[in-house]
Protein backbone atom coordinates (compact mmCIF):
# COMPACT_ATOMS: atom_id res chain seq x y z
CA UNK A 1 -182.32 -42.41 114.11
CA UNK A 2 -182.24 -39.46 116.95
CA UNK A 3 -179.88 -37.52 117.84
CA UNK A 4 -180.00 -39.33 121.45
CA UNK A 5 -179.55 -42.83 119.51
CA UNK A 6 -176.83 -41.46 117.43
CA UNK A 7 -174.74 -40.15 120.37
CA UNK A 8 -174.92 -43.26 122.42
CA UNK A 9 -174.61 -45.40 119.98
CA UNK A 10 -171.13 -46.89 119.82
CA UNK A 11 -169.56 -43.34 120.40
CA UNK A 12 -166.33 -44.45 121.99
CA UNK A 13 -165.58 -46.78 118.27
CA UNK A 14 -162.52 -45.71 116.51
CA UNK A 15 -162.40 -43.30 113.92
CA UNK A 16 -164.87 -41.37 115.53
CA UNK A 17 -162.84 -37.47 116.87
CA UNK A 18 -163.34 -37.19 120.46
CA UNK A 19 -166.88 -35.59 121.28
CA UNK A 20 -168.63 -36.47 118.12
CA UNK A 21 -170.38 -39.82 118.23
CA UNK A 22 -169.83 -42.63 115.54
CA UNK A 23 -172.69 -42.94 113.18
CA UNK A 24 -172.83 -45.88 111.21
CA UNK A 25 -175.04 -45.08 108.56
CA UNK A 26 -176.03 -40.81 108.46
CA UNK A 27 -178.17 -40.84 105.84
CA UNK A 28 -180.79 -42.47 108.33
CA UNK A 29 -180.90 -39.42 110.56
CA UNK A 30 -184.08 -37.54 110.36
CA UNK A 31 -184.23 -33.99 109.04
CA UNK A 32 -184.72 -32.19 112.27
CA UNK A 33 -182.31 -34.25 114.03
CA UNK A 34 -179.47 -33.95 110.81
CA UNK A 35 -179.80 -30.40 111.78
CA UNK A 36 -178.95 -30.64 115.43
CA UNK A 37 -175.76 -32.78 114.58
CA UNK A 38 -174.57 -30.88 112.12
CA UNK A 39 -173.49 -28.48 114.36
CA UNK A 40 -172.12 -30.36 116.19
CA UNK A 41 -169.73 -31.63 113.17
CA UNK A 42 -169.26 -28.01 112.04
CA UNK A 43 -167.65 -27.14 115.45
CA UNK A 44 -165.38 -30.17 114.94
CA UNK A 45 -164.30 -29.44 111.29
CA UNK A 46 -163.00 -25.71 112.48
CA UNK A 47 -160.75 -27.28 114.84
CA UNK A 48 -159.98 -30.71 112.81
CA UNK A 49 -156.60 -29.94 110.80
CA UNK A 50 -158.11 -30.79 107.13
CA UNK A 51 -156.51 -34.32 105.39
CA UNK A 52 -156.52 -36.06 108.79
CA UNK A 53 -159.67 -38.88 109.75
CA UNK A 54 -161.07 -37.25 112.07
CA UNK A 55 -161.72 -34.17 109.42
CA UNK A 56 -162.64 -36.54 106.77
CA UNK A 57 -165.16 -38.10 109.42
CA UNK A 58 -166.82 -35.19 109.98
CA UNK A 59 -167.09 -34.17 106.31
CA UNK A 60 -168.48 -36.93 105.02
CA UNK A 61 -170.83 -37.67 107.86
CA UNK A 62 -172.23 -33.82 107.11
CA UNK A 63 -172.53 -34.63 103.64
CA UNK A 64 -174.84 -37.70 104.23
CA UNK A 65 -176.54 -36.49 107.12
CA UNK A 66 -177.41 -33.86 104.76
CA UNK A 67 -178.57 -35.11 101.46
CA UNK A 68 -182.36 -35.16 102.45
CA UNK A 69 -182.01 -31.08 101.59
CA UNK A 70 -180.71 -32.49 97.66
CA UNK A 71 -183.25 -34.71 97.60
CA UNK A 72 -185.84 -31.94 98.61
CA UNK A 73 -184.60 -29.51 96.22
CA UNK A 74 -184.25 -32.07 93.13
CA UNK A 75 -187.90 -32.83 93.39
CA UNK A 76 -188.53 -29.14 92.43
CA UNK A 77 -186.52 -30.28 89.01
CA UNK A 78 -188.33 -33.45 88.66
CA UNK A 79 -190.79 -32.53 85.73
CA UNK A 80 -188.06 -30.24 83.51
CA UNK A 81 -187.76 -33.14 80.85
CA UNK A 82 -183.96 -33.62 80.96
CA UNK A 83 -181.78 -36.25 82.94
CA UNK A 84 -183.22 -38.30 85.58
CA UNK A 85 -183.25 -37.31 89.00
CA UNK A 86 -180.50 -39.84 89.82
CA UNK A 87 -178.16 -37.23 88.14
CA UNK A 88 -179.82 -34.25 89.44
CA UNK A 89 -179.15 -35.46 93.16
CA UNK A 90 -175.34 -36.13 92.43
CA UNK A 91 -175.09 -32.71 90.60
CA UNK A 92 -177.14 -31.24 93.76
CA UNK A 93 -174.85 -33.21 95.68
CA UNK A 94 -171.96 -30.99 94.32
CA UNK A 95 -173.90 -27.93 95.52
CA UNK A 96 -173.94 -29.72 98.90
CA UNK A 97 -170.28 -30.08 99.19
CA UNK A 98 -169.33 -26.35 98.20
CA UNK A 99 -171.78 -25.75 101.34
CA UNK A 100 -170.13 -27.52 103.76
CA UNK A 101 -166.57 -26.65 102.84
CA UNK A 102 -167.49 -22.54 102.94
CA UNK A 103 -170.12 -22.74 105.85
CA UNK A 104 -168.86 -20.11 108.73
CA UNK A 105 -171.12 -20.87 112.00
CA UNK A 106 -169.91 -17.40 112.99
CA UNK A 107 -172.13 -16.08 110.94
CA UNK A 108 -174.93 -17.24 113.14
CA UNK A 109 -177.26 -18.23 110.05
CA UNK A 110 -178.73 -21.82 109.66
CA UNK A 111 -176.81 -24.75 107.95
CA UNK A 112 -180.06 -25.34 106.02
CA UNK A 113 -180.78 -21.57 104.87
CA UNK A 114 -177.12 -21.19 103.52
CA UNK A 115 -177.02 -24.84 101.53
CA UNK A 116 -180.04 -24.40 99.40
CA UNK A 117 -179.07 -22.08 97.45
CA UNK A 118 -176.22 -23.94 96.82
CA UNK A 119 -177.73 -27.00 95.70
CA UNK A 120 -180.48 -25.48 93.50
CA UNK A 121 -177.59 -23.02 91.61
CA UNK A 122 -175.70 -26.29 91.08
CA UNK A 123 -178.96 -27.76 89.85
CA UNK A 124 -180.09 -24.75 87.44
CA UNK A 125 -176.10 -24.67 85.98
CA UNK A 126 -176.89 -27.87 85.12
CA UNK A 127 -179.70 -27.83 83.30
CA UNK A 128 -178.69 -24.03 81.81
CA UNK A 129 -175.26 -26.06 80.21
CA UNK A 130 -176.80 -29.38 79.18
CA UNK A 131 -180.32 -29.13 78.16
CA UNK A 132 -180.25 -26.44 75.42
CA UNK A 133 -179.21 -27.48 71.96
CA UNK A 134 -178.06 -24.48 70.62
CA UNK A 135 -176.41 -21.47 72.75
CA UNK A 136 -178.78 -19.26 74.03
CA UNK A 137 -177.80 -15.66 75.89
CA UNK A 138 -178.62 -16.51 80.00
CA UNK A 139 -181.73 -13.71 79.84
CA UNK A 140 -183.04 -15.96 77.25
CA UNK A 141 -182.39 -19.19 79.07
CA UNK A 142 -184.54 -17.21 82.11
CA UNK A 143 -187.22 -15.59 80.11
CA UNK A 144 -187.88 -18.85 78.78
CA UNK A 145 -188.89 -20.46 82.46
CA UNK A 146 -191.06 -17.37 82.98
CA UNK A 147 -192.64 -17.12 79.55
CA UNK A 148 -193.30 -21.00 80.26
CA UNK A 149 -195.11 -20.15 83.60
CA UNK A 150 -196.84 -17.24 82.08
CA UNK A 151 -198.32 -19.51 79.14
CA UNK A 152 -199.64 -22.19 81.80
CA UNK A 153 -201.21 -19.63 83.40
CA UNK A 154 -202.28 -17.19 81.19
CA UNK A 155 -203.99 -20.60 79.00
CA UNK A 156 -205.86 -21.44 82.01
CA UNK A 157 -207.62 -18.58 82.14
CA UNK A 158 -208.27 -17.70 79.03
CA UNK A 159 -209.16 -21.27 77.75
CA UNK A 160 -206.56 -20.91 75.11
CA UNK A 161 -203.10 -19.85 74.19
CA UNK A 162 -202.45 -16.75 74.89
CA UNK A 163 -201.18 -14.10 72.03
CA UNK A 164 -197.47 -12.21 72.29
CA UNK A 165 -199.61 -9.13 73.36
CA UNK A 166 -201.20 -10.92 75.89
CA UNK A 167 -197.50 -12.37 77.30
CA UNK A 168 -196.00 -8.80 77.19
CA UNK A 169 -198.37 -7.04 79.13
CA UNK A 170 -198.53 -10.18 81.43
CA UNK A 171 -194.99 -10.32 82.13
CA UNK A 172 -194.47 -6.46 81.57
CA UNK A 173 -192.50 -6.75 78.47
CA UNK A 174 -192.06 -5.70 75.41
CA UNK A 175 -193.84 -7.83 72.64
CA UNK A 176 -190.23 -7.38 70.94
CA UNK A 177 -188.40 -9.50 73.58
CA UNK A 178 -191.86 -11.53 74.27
CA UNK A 179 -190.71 -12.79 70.27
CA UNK A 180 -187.34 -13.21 70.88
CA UNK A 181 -187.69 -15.52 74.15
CA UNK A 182 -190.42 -17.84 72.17
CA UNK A 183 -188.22 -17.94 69.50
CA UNK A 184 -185.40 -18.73 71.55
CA UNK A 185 -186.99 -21.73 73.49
CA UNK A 186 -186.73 -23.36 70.29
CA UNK A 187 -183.62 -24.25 70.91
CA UNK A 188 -184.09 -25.78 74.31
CA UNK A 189 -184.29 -29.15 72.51
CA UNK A 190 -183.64 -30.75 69.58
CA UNK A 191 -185.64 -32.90 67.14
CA UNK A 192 -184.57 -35.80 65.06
CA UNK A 193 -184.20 -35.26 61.43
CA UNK A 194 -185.69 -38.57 61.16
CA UNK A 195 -188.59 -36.96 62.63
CA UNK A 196 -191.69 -37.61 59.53
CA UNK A 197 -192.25 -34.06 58.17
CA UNK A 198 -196.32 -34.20 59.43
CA UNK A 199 -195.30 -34.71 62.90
CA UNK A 200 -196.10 -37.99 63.91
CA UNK A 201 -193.89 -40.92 65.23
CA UNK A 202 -190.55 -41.56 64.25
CA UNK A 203 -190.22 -43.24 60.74
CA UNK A 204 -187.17 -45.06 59.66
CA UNK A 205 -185.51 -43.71 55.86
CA UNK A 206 -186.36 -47.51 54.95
CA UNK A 207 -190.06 -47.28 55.62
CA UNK A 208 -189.97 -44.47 52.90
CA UNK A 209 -191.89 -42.08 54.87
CA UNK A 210 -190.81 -38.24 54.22
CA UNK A 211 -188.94 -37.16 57.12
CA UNK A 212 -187.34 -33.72 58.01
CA UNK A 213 -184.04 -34.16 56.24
CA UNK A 214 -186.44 -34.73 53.43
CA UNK A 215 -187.54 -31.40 53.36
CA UNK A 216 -185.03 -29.23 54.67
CA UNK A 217 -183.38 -26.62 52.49
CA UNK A 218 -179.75 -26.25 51.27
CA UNK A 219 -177.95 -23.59 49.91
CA UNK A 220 -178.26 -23.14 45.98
CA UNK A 221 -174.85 -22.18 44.48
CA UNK A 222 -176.30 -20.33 42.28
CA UNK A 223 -177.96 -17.73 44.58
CA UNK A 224 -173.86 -16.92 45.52
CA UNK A 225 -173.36 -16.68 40.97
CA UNK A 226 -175.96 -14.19 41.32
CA UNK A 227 -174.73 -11.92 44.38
CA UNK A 228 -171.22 -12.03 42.28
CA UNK A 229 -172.76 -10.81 39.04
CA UNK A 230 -174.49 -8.16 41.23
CA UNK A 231 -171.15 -7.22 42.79
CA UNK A 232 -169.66 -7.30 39.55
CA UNK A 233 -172.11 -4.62 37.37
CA UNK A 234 -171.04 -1.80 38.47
CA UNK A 235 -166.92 -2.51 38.31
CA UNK A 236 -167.46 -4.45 34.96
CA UNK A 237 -168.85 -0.78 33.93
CA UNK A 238 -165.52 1.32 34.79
CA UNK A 239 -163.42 -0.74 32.40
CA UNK A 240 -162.96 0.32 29.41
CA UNK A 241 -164.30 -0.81 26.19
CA UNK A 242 -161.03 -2.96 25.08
CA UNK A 243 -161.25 -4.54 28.48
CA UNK A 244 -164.69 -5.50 28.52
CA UNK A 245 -164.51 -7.48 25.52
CA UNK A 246 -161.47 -9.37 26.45
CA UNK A 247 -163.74 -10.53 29.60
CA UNK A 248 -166.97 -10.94 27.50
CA UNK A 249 -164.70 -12.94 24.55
CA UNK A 250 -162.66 -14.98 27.82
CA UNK A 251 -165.88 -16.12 29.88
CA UNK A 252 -168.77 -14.97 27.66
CA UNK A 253 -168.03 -16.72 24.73
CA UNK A 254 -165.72 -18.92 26.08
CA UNK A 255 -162.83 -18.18 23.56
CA UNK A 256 -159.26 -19.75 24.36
CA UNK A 257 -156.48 -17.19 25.20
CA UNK A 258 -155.27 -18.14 21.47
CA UNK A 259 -158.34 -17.35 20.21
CA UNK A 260 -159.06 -14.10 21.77
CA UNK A 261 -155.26 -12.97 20.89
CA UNK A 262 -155.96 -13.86 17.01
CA UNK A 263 -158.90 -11.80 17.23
CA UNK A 264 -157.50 -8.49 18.88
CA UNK A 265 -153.77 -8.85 17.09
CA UNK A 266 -151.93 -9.59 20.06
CA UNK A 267 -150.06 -12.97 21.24
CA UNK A 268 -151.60 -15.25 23.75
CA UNK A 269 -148.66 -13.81 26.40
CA UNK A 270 -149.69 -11.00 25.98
CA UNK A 271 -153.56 -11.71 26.29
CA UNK A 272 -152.75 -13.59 29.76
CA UNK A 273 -151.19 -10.86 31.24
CA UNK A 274 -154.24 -8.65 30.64
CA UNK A 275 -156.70 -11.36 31.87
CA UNK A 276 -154.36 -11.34 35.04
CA UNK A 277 -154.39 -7.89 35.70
CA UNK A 278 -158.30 -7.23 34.70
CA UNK A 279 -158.93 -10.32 37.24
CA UNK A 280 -156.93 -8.73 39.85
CA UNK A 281 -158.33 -5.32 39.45
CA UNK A 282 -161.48 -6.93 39.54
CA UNK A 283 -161.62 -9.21 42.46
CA UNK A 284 -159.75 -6.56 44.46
CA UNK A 285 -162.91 -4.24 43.80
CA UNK A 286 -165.30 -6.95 44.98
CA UNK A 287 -163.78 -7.83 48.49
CA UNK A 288 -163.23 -3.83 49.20
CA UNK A 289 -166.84 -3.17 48.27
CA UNK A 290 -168.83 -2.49 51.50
């Protein structure tokens, strides 16, 4: 539809604000012409008192006369592996809005020129919140879309991937932070654990394939025993030589509190409170250990 069609066409219907023509369906209007009108609805939105139809009118009609510029800018996001570009066009949509609602023709710059950037920050938030797994810092999230370009065309040319050395000095960076951005992209995405451990397709736990929960590590309890005992050595060594061999006869040999007071002369009473206050002194010394 032109601009001419679109002002002659049924401009005197009702709901239309006076001097702005009625169009039945916006998002028909070319580009070029979109950007013609949309002036023209600007100039009525500064004087339309906001809530009323004739405000609403020339909102929405900017928003659909407008959404070719989503649709242009989602097709730069088309091949970034996450969410179809149904939802990138309503989430660039969103970007459109916040355009229109803090355009300022005074400021003499084009509709177009100011609403981009809109749309494609709305765009890049939402693959930045969505797409990675795990939380990445932002300079991450960024040096992984350039270490990504760099790769693409770094392997072209050298008919291979290209080496962290060959990144840094590509990209002008440090081979330190080169390390830390491929290591981060790791977490753009997330595998299945049902993934089979060489690689391949999916396998079901039924088919009896190993998978990657198959293989995957857990913590041994005994690795904490040992950093205890470490801990311990060196406080075990202040006490003195009674008090060691109440805690070698206790948890050493396993003795009862009976037992251990038979063999020292003492009554089991008095045997617990020692154990108490050897404990004590002893886990106090382990948690105020650096």
């Amino acid at each position: 539809m032109t601009v001419h069609a679109a002002q002659t066409a049924g401009a005197e219907r009702a709901g239309a604000p006076d001097g702005l023509p009625w169009i039945e369906d916006a998002g028909q209007i070319a580009p070029q012409d979109a950007r013609k009108l949309s002036k023209l609805f600007f100039d009525a939105l500064t004087v339309a008192d906001e809530g009323t139809p004739e405000y609403q009118y020339a909102r929405n009609t900017l928003i659909e006369m407008n959404l070719s510029l989503v649709r242009f800018a989602a097709g730069r996001f088309r091949n970034r592996g996450s969410g179809d570009m149904e939802d990138i066009v309503q989430v660039g949509t969103i970007g459109l809005i916040k355009a229109i609602d803090r355009f300022d023709l005074s400021r003499e710059v084009e509709f177009t020129s100011f609403a981009v950037p809109y749309i494609v920050g709305e765009i890049k938030r939402f693959f930045r919140d969505t797409t990675w797994s795990v939380h990445v810092p932002r300079r991450l999230q960024e040096l992984r879309v350039d270490l990504a370009k760099a790769k693409e065309t770094l392997s072209a040319d050298l008919d291979r991937d290209p080496t962290v050395a060959e990144l840094a000095e590509y990209l002008g960076l440090d081979e330190e932070e080169i390390t830390e951005g491929l290591v981060a992209a790791n977490g753009y995405t997330a595998g299945s654990l049902d993934l089979p451990a060489d690689g391949g397709e999916p396998v079901g736990r039924a088919s009896g394939g190993r998978t990657m929960a198959d293989v995957l590590g857990e913590p041994d309890p005994a690795m904490e025993t040992v950093e205890n005992l470490h801990t311990l050595a060196p406080l075990l060594g202040d006490l003195d030589a009674r008090e060691r061999r109440i805690i070698d006869m206790r948890f050493g040999q396993e003795m009862t509190q009976a037992q251990i007071g038979e063999e020292l002369g003492i009554s089991q009473m008095h045997v617990s409170r020692l154990l108490s206050r050897l404990l004590g002194k002893l886990r106090d010394g382990m948690f105020t250990q650096d």
